[in-house]
C-alpha atoms as a PDB file:
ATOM      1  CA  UNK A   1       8.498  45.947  -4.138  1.00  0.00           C
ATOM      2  CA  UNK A   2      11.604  45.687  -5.957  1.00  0.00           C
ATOM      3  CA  UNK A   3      11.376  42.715  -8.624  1.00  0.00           C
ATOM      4  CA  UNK A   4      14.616  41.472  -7.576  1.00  0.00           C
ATOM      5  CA  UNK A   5      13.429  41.468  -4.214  1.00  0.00           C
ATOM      6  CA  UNK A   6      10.379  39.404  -5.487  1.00  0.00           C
ATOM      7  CA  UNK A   7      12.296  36.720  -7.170  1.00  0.00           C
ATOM      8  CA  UNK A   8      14.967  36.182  -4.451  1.00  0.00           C
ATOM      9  CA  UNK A   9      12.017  35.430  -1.668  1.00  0.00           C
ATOM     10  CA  UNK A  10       9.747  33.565  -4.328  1.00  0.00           C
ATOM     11  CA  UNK A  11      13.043  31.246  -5.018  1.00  0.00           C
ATOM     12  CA  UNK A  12      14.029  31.270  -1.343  1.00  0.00           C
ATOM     13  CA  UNK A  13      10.890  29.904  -0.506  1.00  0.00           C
ATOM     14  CA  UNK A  14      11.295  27.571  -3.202  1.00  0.00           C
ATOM     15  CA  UNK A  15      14.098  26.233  -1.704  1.00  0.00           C
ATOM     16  CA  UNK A  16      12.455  25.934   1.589  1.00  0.00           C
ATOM     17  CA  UNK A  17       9.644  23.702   0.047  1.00  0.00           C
ATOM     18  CA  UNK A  18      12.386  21.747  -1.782  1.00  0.00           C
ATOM     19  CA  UNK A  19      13.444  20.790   1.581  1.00  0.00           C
ATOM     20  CA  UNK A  20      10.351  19.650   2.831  1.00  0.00           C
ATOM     21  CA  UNK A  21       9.910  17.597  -0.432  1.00  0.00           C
ATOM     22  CA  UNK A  22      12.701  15.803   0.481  1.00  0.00           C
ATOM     23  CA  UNK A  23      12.305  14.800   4.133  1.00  0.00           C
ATOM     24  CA  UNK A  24       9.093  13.904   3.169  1.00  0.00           C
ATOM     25  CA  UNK A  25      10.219  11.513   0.499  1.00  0.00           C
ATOM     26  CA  UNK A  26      13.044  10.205   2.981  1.00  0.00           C
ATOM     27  CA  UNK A  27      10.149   9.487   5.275  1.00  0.00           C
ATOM     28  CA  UNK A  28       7.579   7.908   3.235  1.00  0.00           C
ATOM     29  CA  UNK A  29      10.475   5.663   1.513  1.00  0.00           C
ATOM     30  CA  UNK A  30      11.578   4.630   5.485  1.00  0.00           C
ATOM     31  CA  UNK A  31       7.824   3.366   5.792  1.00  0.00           C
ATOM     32  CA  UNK A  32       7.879   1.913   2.817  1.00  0.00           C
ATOM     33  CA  UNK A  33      11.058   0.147   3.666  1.00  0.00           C
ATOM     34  CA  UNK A  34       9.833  -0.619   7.226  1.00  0.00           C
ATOM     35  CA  UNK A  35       6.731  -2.024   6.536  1.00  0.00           C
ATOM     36  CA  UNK A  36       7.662  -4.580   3.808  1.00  0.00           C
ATOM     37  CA  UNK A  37      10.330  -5.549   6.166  1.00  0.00           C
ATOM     38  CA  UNK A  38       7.795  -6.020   8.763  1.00  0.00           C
ATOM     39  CA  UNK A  39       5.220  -7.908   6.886  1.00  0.00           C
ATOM     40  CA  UNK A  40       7.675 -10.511   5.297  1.00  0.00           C
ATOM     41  CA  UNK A  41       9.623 -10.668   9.055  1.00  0.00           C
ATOM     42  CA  UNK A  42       6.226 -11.572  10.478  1.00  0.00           C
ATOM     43  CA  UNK A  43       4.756 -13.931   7.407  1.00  0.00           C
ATOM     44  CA  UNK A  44       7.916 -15.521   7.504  1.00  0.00           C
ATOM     45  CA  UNK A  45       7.516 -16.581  11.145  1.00  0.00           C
ATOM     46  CA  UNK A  46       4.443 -18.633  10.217  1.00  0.00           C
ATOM     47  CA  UNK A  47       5.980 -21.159   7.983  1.00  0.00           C
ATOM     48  CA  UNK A  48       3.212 -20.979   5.780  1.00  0.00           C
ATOM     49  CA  UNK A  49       3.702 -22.673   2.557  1.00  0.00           C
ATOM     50  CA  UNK A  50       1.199 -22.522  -0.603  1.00  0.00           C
ATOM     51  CA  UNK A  51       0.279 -26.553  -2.426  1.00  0.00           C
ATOM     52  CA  UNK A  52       2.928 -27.578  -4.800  1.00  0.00           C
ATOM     53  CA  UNK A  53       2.450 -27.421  -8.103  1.00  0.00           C
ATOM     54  CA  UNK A  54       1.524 -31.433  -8.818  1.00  0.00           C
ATOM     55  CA  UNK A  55      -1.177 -30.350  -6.250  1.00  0.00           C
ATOM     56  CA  UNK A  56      -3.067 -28.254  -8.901  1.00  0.00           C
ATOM     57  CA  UNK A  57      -2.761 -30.544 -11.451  1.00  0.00           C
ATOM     58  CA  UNK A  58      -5.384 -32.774 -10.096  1.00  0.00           C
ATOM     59  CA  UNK A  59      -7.718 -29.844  -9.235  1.00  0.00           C
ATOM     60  CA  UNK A  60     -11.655 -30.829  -8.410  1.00  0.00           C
ATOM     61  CA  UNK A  61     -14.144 -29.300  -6.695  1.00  0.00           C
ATOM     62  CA  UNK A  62     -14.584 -30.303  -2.976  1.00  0.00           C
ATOM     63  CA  UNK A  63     -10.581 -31.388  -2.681  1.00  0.00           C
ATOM     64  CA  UNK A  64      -7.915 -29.425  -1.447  1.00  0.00           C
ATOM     65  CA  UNK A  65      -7.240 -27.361  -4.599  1.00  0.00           C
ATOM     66  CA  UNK A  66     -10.403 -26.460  -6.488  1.00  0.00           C
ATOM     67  CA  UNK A  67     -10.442 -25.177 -10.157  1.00  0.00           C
ATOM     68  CA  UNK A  68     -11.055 -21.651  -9.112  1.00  0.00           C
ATOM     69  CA  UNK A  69      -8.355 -21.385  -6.988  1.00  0.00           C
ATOM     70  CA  UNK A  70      -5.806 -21.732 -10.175  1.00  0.00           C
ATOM     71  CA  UNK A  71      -5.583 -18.154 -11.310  1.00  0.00           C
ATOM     72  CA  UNK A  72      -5.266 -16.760  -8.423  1.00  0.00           C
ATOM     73  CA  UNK A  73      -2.655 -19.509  -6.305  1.00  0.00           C
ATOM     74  CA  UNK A  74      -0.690 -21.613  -8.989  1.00  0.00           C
ATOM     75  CA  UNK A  75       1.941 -18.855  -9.675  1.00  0.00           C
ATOM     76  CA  UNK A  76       2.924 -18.771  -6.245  1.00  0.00           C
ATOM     77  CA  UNK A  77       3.231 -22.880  -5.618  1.00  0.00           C
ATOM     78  CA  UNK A  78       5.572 -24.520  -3.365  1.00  0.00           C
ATOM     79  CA  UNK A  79       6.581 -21.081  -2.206  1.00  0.00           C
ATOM     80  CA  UNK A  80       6.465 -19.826   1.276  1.00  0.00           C
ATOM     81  CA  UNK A  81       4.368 -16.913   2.022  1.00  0.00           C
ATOM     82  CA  UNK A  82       6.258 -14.143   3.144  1.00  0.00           C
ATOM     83  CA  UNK A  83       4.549 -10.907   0.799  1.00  0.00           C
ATOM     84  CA  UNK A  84       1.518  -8.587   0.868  1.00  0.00           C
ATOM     85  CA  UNK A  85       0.123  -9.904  -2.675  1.00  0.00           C
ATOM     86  CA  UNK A  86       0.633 -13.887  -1.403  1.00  0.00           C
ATOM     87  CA  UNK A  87      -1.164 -13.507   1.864  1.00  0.00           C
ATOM     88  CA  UNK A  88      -4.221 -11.604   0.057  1.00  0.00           C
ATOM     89  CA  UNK A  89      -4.113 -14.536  -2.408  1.00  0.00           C
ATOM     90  CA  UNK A  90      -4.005 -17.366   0.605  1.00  0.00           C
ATOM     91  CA  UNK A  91      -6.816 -15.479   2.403  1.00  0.00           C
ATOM     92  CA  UNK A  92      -9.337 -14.816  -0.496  1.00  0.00           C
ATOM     93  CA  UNK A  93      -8.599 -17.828  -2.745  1.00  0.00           C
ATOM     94  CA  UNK A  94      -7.450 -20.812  -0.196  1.00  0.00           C
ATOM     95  CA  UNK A  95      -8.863 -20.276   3.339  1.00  0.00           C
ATOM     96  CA  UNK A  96     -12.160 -18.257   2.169  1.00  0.00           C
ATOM     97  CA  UNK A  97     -12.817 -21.107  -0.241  1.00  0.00           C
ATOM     98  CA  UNK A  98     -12.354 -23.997   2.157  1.00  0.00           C
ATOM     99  CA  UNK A  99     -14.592 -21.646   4.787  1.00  0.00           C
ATOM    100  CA  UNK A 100     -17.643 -21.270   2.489  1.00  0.00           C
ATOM    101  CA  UNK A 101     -17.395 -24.905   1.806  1.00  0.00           C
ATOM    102  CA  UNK A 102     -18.600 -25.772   5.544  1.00  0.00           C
ATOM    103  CA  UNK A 103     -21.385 -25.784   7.444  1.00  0.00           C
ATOM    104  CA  UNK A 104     -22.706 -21.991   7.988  1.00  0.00           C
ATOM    105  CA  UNK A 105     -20.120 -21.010   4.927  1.00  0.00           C
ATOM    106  CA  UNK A 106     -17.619 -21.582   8.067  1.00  0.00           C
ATOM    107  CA  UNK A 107     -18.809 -17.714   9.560  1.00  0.00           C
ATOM    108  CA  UNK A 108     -17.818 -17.854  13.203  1.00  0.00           C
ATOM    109  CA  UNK A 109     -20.297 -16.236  14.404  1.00  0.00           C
ATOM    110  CA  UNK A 110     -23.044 -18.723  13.313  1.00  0.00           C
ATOM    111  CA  UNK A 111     -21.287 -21.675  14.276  1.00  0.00           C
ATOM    112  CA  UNK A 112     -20.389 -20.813  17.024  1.00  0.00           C
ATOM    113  CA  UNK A 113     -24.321 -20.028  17.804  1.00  0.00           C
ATOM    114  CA  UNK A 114     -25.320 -23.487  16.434  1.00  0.00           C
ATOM    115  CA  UNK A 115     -22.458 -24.995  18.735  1.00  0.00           C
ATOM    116  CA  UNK A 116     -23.556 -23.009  21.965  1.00  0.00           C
ATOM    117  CA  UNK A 117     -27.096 -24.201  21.241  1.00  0.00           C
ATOM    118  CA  UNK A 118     -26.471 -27.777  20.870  1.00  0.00           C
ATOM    119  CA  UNK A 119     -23.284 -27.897  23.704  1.00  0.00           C
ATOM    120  CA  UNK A 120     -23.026 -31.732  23.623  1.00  0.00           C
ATOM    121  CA  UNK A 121     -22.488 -31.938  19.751  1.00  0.00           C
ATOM    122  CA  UNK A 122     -18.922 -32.815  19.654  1.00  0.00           C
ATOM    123  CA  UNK A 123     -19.552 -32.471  15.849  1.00  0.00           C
ATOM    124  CA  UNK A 124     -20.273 -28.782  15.667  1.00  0.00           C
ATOM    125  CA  UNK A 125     -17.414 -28.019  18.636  1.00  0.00           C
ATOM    126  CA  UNK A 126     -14.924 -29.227  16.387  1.00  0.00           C
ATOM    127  CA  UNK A 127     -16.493 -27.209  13.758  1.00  0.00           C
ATOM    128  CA  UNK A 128     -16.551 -23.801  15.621  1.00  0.00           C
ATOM    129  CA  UNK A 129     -12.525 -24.473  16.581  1.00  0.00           C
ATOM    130  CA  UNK A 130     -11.963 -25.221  12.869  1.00  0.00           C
ATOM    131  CA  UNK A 131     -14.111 -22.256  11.836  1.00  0.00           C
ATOM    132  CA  UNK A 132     -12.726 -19.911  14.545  1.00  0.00           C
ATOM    133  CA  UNK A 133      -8.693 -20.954  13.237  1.00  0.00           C
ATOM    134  CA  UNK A 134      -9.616 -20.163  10.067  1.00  0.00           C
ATOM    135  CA  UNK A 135     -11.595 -16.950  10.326  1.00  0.00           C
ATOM    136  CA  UNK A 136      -8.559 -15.634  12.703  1.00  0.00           C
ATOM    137  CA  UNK A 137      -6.224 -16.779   9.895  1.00  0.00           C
ATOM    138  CA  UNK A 138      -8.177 -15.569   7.308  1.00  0.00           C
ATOM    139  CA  UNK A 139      -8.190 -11.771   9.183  1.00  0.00           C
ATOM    140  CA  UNK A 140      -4.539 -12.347  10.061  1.00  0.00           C
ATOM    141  CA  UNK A 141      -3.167 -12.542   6.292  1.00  0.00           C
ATOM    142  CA  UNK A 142      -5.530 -10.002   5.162  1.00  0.00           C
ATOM    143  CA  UNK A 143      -3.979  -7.325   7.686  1.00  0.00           C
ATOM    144  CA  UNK A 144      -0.435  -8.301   6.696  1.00  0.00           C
ATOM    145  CA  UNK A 145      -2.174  -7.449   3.100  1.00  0.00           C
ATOM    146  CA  UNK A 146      -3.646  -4.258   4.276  1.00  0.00           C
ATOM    147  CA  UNK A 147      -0.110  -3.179   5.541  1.00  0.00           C
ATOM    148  CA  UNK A 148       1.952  -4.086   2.504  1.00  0.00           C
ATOM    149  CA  UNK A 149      -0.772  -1.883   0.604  1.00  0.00           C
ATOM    150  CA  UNK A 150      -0.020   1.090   2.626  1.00  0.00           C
ATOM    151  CA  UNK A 151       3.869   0.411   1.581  1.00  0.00           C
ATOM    152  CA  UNK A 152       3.126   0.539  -1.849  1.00  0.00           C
ATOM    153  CA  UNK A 153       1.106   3.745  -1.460  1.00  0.00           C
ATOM    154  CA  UNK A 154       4.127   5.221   0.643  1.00  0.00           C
ATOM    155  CA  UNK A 155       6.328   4.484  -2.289  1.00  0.00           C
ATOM    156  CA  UNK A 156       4.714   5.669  -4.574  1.00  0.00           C
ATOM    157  CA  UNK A 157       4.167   8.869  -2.560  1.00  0.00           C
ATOM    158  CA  UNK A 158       7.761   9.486  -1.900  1.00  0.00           C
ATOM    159  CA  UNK A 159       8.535   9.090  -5.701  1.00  0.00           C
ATOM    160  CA  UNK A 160       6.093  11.779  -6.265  1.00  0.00           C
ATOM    161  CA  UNK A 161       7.439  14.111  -3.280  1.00  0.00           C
ATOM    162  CA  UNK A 162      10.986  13.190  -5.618  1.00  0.00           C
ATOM    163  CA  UNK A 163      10.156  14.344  -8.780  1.00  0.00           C
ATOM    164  CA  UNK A 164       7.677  17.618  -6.985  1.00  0.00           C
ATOM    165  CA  UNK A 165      11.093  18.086  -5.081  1.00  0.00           C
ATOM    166  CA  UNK A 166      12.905  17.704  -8.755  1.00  0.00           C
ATOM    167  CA  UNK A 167      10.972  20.451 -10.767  1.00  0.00           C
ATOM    168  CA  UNK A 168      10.874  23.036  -7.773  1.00  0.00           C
ATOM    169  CA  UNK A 169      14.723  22.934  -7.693  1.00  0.00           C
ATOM    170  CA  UNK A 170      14.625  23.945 -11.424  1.00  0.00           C
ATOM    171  CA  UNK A 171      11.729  26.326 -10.785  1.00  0.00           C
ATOM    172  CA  UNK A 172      13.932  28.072  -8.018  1.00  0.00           C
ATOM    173  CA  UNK A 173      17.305  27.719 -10.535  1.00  0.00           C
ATOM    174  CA  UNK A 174      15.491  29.496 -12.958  1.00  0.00           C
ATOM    175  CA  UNK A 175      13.810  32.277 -10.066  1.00  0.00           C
ATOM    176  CA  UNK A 176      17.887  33.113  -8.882  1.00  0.00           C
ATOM    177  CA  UNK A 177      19.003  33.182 -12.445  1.00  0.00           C
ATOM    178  CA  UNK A 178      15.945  35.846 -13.343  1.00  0.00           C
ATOM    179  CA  UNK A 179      16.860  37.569 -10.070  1.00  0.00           C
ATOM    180  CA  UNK A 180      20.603  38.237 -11.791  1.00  0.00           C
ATOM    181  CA  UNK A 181      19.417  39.832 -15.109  1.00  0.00           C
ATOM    182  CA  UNK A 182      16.884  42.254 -13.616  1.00  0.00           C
ATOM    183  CA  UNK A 183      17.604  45.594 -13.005  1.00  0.00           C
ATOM    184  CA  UNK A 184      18.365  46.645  -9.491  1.00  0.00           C
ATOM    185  CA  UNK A 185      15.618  49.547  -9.999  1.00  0.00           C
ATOM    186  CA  UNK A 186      12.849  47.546 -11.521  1.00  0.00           C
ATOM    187  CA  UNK A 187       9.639  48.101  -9.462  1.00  0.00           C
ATOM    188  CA  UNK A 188       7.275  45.208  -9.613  1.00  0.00           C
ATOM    189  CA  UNK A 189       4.234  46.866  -9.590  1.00  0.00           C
ATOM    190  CA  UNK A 190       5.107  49.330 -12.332  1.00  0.00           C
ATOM    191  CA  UNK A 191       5.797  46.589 -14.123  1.00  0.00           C
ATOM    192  CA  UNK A 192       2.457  45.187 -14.054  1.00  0.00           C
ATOM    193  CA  UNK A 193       0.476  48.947 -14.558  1.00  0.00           C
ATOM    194  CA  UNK A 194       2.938  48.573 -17.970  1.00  0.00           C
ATOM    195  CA  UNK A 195       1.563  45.378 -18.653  1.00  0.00           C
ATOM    196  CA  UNK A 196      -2.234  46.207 -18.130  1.00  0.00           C
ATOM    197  CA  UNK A 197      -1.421  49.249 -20.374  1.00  0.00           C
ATOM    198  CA  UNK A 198      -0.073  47.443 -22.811  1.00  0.00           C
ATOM    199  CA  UNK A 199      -2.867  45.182 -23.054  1.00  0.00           C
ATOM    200  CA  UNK A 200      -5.982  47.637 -23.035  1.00  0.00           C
END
């Protein structure tokens, strides 16, 4: 095969993968796009708001706002929940706390044993409705979470399929512009028996 030959399909199919790089890129950033629209469209919906901040200022265990929940809540006080990051933070830190602080750590599934075992208990009926709200809260933010997450990865994907996209185009620049200066005769596998030659 002629070298020539070789570069101009080599960079041709460079091109071709350029292409790809680039719808591929287009794509992930739409489902980027998409899904943060989708999660803060849907959070926003709920009205959810976190404590203000004079709320965490009187912090104590067994209140509304306990000391661990600080780190992990006070930057995001007074604000409505409408991202990925806040609804992880609302799940883990506000809801999971306030579950774990109930009867049966507020796990559904055991109150709602305890409750169907003692069916008169108005006590533990209120419980399991509590429990049950929060649990299906609790899942509910955490999905929201677990979408936003796959937005970030998406992004991050499609700046990578970019910059791939980016160094192929100057990979099959620098393919055409070889393609120019060699000679129309030069055989490709000759030139690799002079190579091997060269080398032994």
């Amino acid at each position: 095969m002629r070298r020539k030959v070789f570069d101009v399909l080599a960079s041709a199919g460079g091109l071709v993968l350029v292409a790809v790089l680039v719808v591929a890129g287009s794509l992930l950033l739409w489902g980027n796009s998409f899904t943060n629209n989708s999660v803060h469209n849907q959070l926003a919906q709920q009205k959810i708001y976190f404590p203000p901040a004079s709320a965490f200022a009187h912090a104590k265990a067994g209140t509304e706002i306990t000391p661990g929940m600080k780190p992990y809540l006070l930057q995001y006080a007074g604000q409505q929940l409408t991202t990925g990051p806040q609804a992880e933070a609302y799940a883990d830190h506000f809801i999971a706390v306030h579950l774990s602080e109930m009867p049966y750590h507020g796990v559904y599934s055991l109150v709602s044993s305890a409750a169907r075992a003692n069916p008169k208990n108005a006590q533990l009926a209120a419980l399991e409705t509590t429990s049950f709200q929060g649990t299906t809260l609790r899942g509910l933010l955490l999905e929201a979470y677990g979408f936003w997450k796959m937005g970030q990865i998406a992004l991050w994907a499609a700046i990578s399929s970019f910059i791939l996209a980016g160094v192929m185009l100057v990979l099959v620049g620098l393919g055409f512009w070889h393609s120019r200066r060699v000679p129309v005769d030069k055989d490709l596998l000759r030139e690799k028996d002079e190579q091997m030659r060269l080398s032994a």
